[in-house]
Protein backbone atom coordinates (compact mmCIF):
# COMPACT_ATOMS: atom_id res chain seq x y z
CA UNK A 1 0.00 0.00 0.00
CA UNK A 2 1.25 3.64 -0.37
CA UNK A 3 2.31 5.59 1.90
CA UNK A 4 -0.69 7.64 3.48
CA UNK A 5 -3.26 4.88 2.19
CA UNK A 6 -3.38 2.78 5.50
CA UNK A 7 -5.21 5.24 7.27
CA UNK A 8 -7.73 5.19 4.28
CA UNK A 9 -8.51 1.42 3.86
CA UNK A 10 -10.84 1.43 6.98
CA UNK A 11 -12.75 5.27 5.85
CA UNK A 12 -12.67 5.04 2.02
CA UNK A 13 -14.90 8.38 2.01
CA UNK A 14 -11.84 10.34 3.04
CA UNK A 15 -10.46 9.37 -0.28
CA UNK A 16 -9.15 12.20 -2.23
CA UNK A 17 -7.94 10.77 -5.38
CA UNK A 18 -9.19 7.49 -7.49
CA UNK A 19 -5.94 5.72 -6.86
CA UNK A 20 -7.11 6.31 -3.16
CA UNK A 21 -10.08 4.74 -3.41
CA UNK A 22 -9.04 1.95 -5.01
CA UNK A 23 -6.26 1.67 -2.79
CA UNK A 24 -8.68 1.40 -0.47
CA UNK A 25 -11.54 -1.02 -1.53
CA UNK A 26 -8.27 -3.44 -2.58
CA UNK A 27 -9.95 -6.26 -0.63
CA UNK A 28 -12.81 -5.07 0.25
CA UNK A 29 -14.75 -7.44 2.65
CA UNK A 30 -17.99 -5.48 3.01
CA UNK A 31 -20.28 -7.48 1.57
CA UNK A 32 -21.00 -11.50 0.92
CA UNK A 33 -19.48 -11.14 -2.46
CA UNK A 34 -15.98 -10.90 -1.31
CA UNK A 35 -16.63 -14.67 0.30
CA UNK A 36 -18.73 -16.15 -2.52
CA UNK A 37 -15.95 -16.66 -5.21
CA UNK A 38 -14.63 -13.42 -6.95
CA UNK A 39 -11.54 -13.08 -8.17
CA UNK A 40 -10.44 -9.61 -7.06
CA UNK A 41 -12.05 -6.03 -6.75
CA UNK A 42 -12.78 -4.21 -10.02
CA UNK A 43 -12.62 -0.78 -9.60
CA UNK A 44 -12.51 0.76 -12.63
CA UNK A 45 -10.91 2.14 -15.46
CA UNK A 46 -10.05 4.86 -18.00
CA UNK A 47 -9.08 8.85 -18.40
CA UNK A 48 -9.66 10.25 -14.33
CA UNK A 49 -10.20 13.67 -15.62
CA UNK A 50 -12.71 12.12 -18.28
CA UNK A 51 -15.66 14.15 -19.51
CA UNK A 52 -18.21 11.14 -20.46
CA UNK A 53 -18.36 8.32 -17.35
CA UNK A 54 -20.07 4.88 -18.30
CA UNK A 55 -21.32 2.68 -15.86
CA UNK A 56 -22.31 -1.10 -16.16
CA UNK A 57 -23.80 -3.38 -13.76
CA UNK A 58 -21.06 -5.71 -12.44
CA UNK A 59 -17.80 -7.75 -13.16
CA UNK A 60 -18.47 -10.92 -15.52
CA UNK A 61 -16.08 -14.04 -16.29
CA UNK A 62 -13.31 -12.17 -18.45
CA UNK A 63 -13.62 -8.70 -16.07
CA UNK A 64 -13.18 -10.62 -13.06
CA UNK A 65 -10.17 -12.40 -13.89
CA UNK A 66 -8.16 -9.26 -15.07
CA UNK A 67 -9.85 -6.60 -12.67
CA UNK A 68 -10.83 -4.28 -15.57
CA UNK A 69 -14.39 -3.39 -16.54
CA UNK A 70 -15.72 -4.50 -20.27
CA UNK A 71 -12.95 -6.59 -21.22
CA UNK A 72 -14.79 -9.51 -22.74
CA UNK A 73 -16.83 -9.67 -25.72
CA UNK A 74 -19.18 -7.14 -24.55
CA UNK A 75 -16.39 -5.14 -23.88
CA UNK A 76 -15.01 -5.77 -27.69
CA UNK A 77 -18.57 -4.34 -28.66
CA UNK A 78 -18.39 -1.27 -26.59
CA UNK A 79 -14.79 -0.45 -28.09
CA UNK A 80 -16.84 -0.14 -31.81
CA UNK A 81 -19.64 1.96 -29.91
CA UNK A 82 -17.75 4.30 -28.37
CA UNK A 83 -16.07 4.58 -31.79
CA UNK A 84 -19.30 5.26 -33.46
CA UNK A 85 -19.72 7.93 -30.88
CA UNK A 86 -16.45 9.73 -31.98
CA UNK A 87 -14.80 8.38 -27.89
CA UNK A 88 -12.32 6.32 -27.58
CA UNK A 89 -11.50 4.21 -23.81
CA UNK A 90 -8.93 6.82 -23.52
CA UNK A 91 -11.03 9.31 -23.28
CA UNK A 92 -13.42 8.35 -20.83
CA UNK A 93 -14.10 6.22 -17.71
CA UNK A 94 -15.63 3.00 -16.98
CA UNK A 95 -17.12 1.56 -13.89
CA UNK A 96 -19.52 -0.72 -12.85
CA UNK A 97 -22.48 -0.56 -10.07
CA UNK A 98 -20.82 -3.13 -8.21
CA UNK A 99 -17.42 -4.31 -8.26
CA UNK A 100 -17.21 -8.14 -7.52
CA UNK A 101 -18.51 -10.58 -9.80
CA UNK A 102 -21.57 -12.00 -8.38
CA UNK A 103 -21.82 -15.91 -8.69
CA UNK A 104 -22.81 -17.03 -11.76
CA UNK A 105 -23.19 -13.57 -13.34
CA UNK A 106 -26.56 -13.48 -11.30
CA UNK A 107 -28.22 -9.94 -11.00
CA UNK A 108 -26.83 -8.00 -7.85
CA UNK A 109 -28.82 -8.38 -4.62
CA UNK A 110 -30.21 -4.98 -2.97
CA UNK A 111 -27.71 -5.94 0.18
CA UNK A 112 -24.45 -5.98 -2.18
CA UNK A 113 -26.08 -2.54 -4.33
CA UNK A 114 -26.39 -0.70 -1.26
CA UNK A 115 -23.35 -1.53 0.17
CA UNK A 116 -21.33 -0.78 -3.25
CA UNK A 117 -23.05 2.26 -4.05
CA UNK A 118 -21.12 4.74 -2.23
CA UNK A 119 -18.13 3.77 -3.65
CA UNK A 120 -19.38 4.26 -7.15
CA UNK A 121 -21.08 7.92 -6.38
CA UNK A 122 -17.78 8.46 -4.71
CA UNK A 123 -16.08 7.62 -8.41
CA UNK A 124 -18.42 9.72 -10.11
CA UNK A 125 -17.27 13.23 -7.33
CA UNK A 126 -13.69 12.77 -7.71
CA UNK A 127 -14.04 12.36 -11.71
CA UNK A 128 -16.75 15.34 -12.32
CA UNK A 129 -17.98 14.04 -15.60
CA UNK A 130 -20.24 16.08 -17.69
CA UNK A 131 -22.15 13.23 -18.24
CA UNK A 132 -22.97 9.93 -16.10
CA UNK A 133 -23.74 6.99 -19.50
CA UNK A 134 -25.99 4.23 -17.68
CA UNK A 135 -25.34 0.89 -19.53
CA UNK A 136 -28.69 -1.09 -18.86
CA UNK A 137 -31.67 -1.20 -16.37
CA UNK A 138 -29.53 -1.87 -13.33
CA UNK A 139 -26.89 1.32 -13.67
CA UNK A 140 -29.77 3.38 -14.86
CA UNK A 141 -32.08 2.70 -11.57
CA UNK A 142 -29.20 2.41 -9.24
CA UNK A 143 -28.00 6.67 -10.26
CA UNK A 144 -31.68 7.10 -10.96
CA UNK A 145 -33.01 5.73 -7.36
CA UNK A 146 -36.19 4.70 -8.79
CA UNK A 147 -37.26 2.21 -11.55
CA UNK A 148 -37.80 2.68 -15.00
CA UNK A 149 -37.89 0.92 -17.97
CA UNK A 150 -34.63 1.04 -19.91
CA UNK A 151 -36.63 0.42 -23.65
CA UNK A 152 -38.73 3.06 -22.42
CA UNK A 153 -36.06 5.64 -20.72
CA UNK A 154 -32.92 4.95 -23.11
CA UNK A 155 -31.45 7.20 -25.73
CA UNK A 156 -32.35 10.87 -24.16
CA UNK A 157 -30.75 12.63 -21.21
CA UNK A 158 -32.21 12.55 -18.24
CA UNK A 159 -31.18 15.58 -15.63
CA UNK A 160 -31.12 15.11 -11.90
CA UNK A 161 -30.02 17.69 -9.09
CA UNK A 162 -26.59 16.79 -9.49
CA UNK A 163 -26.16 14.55 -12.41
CA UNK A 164 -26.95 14.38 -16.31
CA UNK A 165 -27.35 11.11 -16.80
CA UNK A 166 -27.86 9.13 -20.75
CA UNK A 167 -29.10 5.36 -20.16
CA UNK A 168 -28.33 3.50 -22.89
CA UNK A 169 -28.87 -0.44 -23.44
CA UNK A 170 -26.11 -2.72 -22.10
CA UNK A 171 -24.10 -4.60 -24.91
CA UNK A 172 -23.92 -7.91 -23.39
CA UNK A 173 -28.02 -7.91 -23.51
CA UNK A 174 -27.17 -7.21 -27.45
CA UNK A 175 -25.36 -10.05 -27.36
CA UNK A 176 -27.23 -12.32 -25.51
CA UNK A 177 -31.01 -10.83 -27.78
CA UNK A 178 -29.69 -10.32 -31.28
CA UNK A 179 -32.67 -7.83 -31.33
CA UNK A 180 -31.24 -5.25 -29.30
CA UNK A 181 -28.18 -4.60 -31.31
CA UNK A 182 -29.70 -1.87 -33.94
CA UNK A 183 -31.74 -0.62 -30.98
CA UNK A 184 -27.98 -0.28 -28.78
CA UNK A 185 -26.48 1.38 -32.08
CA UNK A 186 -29.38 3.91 -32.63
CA UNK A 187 -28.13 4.90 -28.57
CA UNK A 188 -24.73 5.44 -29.48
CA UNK A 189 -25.63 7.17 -31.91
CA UNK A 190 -27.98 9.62 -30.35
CA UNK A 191 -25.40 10.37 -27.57
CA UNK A 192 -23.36 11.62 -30.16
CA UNK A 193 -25.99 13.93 -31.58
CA UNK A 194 -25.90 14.52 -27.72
CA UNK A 195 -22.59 14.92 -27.13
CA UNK A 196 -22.55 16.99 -29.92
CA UNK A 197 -25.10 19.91 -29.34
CA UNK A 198 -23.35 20.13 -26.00
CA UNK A 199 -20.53 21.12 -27.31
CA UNK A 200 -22.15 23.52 -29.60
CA UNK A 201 -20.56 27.51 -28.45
CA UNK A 202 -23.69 29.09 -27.41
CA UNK A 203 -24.89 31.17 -30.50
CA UNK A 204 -23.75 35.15 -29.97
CA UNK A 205 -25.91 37.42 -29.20
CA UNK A 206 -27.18 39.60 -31.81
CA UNK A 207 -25.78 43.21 -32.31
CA UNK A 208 -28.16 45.97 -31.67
CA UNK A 209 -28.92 47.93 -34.70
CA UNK A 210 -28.08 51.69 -34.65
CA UNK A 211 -31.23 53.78 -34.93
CA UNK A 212 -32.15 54.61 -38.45
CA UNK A 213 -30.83 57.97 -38.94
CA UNK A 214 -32.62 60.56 -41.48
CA UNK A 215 -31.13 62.16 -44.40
CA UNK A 216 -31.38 65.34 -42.41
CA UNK A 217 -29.04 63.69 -39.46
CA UNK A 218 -26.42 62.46 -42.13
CA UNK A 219 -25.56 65.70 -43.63
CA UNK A 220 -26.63 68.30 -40.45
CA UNK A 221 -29.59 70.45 -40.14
């Protein structure tokens, strides 16, 4: 551990820094996951001064095993979506609801959400991004705090107090329903059209026109 981190692995909100953080949840024993079979913590990963966040639901096979969000075949599609989107993984950050693989790739339980939620909202105030992506129904409710319907909700921003947050359909449920792959392109490429008008400069305002002036004014009474 660094030096200054041992302090921090008991308190990880007096984190200051990512690399705190995950200093800090390094073996994290807070919930039943940490007994039930995962691998190691994943934290999360990308550009920590990053713009766009995304946010999954949890560790799978492949993530587990080399402690880095999306690095399967899911994570293969989201490479060619964030491409489509005009991002690239450097340029933003990736995290996940939860950050031990739950047995079986079953959904997360409400003990283990509420227990890794914290953590993730913690991610989300150290990074700042302009925008908090939602991959699927479980990222969306969990920043949400209600539930919706990710068919219904996906593809437009949604605003809260603190957050703008753009669900979007989780690749892996592409994968799994062939169906949902145009619908999870269409997504990407709204958040560009998104992404884009944000950027837009704010149009100038106009110039006041001079008052008309009569002949008599141009050449003196």
């Amino acid at each position: 551990m660094l030096p200054g981190l041992a302090s921090m692995a008991s308190d990880p909100s007096s984190s200051t820094t990512l690399q705190e953080l995950s200093a800090a949840l390094h073996n994290c024993q807070r919930c039943k996951l940490a007994k039930l079979g995962r691998t190691q913590v994943v934290f999360g990963v990308g550009n920590p001064n990053a713009q766009i966040m995304f946010v999954g639901e949890g560790p799978g096979f492949y993530e587990d095993k080399q402690g880095e969000p999306f690095v399967g075949a899911a994570g293969k599609l989201l490479n060619e979506l964030l491409q489509s989107a005009g991002l690239s993984r450097s340029q933003v950050y990736i995290a996940n609801v939860i950050k031990c693989r739950p047995p079986n790739n079953r959904d997360p339980e409400p003990d283990e959400v509420d227990t890794c939620k914290p953590f993730l909202l913690q991610q989300i105030e150290l990074i700042k991004p302009k925008v908090v992506c939602t991959l699927g129904r479980w990222a969306t409710e969990t920043l949400l705090g209600r539930k919706v319907g990710i068919t219904k909700i996906r593809g437009h921003a949604v605003r809260t107090e603190k957050l703008t947050i753009f669900p979007l359909l989780h690749p892996a449920a592409a994968l799994h329903q062939g169906s949902l792959m145009e619908p999870l392109r269409e997504d990407f490429l709204k958040l560009k059209a998104f992404l884009d008008q944000a950027d837009r400069p704010e149009p100038a305002p106009p110039v006041p026109s001079e008052p008309q002036r009569t002949q008599m004014d141009l050449f003196g009474s």
